[in-house]
PDB file of N, CA and C in Angstrom:
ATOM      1  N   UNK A   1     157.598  17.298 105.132  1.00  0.00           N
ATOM      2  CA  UNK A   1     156.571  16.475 104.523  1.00  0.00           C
ATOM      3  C   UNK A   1     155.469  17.361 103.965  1.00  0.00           C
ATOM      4  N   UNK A   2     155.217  17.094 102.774  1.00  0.00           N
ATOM      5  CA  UNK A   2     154.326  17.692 102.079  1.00  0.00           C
ATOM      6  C   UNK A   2     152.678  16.827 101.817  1.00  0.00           C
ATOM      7  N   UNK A   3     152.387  17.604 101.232  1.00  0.00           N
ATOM      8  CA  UNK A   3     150.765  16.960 101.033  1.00  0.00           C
ATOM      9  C   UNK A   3     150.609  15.559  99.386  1.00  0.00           C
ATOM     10  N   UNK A   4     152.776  15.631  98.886  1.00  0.00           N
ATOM     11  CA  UNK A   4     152.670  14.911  98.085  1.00  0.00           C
ATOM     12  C   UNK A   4     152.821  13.745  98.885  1.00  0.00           C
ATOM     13  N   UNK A   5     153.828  13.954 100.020  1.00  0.00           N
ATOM     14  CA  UNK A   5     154.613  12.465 100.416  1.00  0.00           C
ATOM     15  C   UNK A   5     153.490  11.746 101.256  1.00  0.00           C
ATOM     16  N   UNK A   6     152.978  12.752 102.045  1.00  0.00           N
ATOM     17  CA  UNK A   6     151.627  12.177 103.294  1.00  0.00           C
ATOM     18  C   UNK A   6     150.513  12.727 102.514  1.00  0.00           C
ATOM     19  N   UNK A   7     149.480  12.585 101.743  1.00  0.00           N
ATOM     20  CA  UNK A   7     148.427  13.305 101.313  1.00  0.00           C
ATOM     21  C   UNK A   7     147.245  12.891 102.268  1.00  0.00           C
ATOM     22  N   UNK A   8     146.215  13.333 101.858  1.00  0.00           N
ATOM     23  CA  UNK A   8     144.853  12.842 102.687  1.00  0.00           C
ATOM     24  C   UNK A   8     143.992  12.370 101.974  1.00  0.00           C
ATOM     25  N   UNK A   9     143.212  11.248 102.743  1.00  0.00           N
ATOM     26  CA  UNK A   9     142.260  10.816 101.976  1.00  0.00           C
ATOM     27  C   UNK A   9     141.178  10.815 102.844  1.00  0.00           C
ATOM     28  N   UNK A  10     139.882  10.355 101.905  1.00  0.00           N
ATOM     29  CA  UNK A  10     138.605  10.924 102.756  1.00  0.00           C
ATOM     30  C   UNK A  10     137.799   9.671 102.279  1.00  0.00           C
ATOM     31  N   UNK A  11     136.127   9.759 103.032  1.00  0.00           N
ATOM     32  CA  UNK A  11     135.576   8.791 102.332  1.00  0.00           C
ATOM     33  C   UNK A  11     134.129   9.321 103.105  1.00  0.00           C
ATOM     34  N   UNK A  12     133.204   8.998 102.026  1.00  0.00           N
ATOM     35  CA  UNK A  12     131.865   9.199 102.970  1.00  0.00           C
ATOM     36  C   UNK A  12     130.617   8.088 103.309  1.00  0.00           C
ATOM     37  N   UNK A  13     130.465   8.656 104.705  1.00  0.00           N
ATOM     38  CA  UNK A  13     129.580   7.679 105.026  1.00  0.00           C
ATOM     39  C   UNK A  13     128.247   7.683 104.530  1.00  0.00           C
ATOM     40  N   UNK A  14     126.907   6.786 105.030  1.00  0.00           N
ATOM     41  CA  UNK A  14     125.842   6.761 104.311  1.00  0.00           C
ATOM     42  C   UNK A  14     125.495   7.551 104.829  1.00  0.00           C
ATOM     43  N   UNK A  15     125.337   8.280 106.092  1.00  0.00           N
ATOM     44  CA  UNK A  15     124.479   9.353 106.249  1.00  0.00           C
ATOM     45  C   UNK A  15     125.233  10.837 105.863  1.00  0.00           C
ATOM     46  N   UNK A  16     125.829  10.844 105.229  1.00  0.00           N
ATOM     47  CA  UNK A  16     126.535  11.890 104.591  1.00  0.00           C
ATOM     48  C   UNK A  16     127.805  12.655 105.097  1.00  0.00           C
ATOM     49  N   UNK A  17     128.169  12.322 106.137  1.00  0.00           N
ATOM     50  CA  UNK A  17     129.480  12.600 106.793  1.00  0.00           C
ATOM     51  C   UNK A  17     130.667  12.259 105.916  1.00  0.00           C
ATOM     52  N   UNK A  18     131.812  13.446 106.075  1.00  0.00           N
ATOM     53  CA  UNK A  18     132.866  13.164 105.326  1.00  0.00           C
ATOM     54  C   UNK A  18     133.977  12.974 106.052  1.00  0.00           C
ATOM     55  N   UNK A  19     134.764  11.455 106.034  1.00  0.00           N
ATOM     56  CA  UNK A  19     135.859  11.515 106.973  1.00  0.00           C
ATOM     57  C   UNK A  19     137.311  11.664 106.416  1.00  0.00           C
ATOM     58  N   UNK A  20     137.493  13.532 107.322  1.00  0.00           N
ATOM     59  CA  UNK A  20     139.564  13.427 106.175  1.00  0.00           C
ATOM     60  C   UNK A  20     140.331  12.263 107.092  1.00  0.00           C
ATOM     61  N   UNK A  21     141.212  11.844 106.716  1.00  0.00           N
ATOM     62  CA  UNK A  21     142.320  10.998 107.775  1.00  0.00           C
ATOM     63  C   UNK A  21     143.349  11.358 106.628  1.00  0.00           C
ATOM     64  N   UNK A  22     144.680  11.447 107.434  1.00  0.00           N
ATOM     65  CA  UNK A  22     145.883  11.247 106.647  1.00  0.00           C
ATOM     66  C   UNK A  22     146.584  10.444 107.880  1.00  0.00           C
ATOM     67  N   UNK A  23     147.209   9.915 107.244  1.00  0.00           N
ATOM     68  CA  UNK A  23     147.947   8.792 107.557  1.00  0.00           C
ATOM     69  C   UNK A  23     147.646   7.598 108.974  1.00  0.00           C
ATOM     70  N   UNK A  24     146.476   6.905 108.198  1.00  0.00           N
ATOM     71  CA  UNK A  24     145.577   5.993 108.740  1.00  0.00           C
ATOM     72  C   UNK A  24     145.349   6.899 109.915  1.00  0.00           C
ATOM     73  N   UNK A  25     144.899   7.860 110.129  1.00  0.00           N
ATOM     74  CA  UNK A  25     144.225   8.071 111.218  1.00  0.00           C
ATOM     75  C   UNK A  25     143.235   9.636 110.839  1.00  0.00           C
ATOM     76  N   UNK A  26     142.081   9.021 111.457  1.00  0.00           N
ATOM     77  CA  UNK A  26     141.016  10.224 110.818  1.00  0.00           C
ATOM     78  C   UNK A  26     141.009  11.353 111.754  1.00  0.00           C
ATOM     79  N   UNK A  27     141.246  12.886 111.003  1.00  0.00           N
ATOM     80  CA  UNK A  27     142.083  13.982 111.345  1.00  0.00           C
ATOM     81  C   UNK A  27     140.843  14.651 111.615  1.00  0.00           C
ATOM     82  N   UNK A  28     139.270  14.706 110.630  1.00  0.00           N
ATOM     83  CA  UNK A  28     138.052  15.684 111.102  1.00  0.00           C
ATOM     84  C   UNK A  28     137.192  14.774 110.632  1.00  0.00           C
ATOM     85  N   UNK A  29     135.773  15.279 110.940  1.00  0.00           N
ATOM     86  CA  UNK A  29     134.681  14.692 110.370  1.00  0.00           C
ATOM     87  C   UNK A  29     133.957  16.044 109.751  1.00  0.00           C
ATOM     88  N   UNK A  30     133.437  15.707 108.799  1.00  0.00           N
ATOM     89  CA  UNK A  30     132.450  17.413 108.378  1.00  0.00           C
ATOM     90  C   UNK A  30     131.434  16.768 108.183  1.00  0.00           C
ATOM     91  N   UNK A  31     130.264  17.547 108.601  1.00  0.00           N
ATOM     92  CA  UNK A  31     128.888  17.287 108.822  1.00  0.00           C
ATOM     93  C   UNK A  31     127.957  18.110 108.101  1.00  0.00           C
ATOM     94  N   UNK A  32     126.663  18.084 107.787  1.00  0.00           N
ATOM     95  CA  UNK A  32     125.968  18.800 107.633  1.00  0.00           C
ATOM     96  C   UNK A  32     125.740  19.623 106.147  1.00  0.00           C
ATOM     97  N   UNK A  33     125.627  20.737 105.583  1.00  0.00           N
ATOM     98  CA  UNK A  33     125.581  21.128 104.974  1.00  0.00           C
ATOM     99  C   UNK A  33     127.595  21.820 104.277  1.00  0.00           C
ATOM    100  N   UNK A  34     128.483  21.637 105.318  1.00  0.00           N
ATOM    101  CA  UNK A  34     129.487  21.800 104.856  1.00  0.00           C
ATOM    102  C   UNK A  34     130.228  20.468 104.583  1.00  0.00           C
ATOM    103  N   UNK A  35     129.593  19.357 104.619  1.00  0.00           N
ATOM    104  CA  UNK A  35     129.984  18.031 103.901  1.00  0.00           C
ATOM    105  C   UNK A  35     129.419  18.391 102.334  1.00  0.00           C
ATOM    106  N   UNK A  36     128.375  18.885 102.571  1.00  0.00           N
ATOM    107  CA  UNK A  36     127.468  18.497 100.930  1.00  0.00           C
ATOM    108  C   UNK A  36     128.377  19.962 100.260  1.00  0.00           C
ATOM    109  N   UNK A  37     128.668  20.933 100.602  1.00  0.00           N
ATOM    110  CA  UNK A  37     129.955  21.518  99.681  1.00  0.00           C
ATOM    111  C   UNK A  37     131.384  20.914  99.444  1.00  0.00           C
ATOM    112  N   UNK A  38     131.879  20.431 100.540  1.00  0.00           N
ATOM    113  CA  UNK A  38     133.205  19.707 100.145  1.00  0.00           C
ATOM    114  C   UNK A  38     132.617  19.152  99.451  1.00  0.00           C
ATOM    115  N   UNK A  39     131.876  18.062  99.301  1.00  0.00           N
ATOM    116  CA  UNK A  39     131.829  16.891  98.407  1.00  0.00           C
ATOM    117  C   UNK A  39     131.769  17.692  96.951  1.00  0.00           C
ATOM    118  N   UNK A  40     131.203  18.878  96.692  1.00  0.00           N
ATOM    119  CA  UNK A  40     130.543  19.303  95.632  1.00  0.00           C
ATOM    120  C   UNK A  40     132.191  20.206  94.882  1.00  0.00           C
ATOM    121  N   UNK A  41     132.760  20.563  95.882  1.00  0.00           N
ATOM    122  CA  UNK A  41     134.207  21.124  95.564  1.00  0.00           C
ATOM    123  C   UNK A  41     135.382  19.997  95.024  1.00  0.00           C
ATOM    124  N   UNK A  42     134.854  18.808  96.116  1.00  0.00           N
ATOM    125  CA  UNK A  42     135.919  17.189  95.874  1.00  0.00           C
ATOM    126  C   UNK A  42     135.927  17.029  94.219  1.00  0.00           C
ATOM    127  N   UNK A  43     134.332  16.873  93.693  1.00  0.00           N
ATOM    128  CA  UNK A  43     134.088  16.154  92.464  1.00  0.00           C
ATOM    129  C   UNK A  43     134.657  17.140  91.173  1.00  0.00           C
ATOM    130  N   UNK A  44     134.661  18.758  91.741  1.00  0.00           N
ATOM    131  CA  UNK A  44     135.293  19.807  90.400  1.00  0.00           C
ATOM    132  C   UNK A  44     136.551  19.750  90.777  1.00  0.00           C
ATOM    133  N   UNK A  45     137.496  19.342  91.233  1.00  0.00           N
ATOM    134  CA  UNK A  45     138.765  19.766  91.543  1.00  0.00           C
ATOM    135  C   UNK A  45     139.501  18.111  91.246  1.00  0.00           C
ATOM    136  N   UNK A  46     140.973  18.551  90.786  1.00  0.00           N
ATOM    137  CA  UNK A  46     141.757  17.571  90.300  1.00  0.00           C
ATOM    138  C   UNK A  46     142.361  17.209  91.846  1.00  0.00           C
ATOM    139  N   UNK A  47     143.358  16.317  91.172  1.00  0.00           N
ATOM    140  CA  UNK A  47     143.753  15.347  92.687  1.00  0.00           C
ATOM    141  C   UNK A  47     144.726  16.610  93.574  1.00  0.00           C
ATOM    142  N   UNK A  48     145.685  17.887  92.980  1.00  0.00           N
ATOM    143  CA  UNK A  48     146.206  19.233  93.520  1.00  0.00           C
ATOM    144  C   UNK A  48     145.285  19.257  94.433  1.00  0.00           C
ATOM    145  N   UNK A  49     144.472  19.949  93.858  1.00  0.00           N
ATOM    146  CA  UNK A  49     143.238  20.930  94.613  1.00  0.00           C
ATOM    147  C   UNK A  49     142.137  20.090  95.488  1.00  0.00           C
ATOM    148  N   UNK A  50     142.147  18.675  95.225  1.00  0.00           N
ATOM    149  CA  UNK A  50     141.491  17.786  96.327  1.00  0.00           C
ATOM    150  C   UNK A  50     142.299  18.208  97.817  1.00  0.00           C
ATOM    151  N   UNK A  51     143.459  17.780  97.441  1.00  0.00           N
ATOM    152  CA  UNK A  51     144.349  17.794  98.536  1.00  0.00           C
ATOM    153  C   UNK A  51     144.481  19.217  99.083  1.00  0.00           C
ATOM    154  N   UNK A  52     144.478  20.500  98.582  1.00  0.00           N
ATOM    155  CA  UNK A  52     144.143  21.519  98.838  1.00  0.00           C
ATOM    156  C   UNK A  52     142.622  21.885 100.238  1.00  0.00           C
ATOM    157  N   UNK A  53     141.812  21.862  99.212  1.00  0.00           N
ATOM    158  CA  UNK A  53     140.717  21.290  99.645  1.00  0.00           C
ATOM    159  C   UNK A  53     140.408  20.967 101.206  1.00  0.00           C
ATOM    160  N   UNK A  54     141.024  19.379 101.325  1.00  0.00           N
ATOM    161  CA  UNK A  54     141.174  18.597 102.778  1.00  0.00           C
ATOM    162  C   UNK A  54     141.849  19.115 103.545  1.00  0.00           C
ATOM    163  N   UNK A  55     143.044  20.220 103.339  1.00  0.00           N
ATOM    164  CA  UNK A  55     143.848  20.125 104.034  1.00  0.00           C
ATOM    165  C   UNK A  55     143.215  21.837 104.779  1.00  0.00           C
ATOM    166  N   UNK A  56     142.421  22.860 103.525  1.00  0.00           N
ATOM    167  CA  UNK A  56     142.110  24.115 104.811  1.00  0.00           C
ATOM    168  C   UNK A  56     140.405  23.482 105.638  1.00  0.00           C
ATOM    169  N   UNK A  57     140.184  22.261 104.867  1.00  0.00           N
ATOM    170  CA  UNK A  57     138.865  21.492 106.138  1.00  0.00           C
ATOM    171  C   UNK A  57     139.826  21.094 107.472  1.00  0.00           C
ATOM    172  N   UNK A  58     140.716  20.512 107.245  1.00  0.00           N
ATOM    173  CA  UNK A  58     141.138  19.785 108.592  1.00  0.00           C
ATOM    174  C   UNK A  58     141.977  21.199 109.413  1.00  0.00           C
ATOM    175  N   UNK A  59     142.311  22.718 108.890  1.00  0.00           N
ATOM    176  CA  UNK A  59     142.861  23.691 109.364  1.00  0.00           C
ATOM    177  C   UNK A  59     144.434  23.462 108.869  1.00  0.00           C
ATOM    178  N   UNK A  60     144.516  22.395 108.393  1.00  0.00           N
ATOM    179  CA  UNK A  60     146.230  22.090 108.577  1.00  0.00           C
ATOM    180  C   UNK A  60     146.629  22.450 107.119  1.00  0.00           C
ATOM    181  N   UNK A  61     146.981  23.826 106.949  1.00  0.00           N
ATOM    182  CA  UNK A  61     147.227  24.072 105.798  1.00  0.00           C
ATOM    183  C   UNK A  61     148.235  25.689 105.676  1.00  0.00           C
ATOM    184  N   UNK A  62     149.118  25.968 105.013  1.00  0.00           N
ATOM    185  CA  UNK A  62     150.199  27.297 105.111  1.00  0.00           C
ATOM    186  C   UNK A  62     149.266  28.646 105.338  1.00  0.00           C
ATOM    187  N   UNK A  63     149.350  29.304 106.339  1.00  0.00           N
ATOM    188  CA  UNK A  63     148.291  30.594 105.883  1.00  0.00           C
ATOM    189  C   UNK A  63     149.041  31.948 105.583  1.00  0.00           C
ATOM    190  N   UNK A  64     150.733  31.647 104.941  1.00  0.00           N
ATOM    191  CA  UNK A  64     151.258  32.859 104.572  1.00  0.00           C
ATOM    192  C   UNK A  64     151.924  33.268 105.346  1.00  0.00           C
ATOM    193  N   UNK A  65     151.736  33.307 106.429  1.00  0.00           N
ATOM    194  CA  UNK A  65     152.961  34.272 107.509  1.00  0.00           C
ATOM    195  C   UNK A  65     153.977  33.010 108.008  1.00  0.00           C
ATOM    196  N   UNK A  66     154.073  31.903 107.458  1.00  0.00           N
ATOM    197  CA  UNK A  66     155.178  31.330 108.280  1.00  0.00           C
ATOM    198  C   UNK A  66     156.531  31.841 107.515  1.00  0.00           C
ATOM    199  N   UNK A  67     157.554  31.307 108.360  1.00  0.00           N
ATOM    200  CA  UNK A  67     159.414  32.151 107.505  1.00  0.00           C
ATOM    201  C   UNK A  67     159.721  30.306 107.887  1.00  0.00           C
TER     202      UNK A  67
END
């Protein structure tokens, strides 16, 4: 399963918290001043690189050494 078949989606709250969840269930919350960069990375980046994006916030993402 890839980040096409399960992707993530996010949404933010009013006090500025960003919640990732993939597949109905919310995976991190980002707070603080590293919400107000995701968000600022979310709005320049196409729907690829969104998903990019969410996926090295939540850690769950390839870091090269797997076989």
């Amino acid at each position: 399963m890839g980040l096409e078949d399960d992707p993530f989606d996010w949404r933010v709250t009013k006090d500025g918290q960003v919640l990732v969840s993939r597949g109905g269930r919310t995976v991190t919350t980002v707070r603080g001043p590293a919400a107000a960069k995701l968000l600022g990375g979310l709005e320049r980046a196409d729907a690829g690189g969104a998903q990019q994006l969410l996926a090295r916030v939540t850690g769950n993402y390839k870091r090269g050494n797997e076989r």
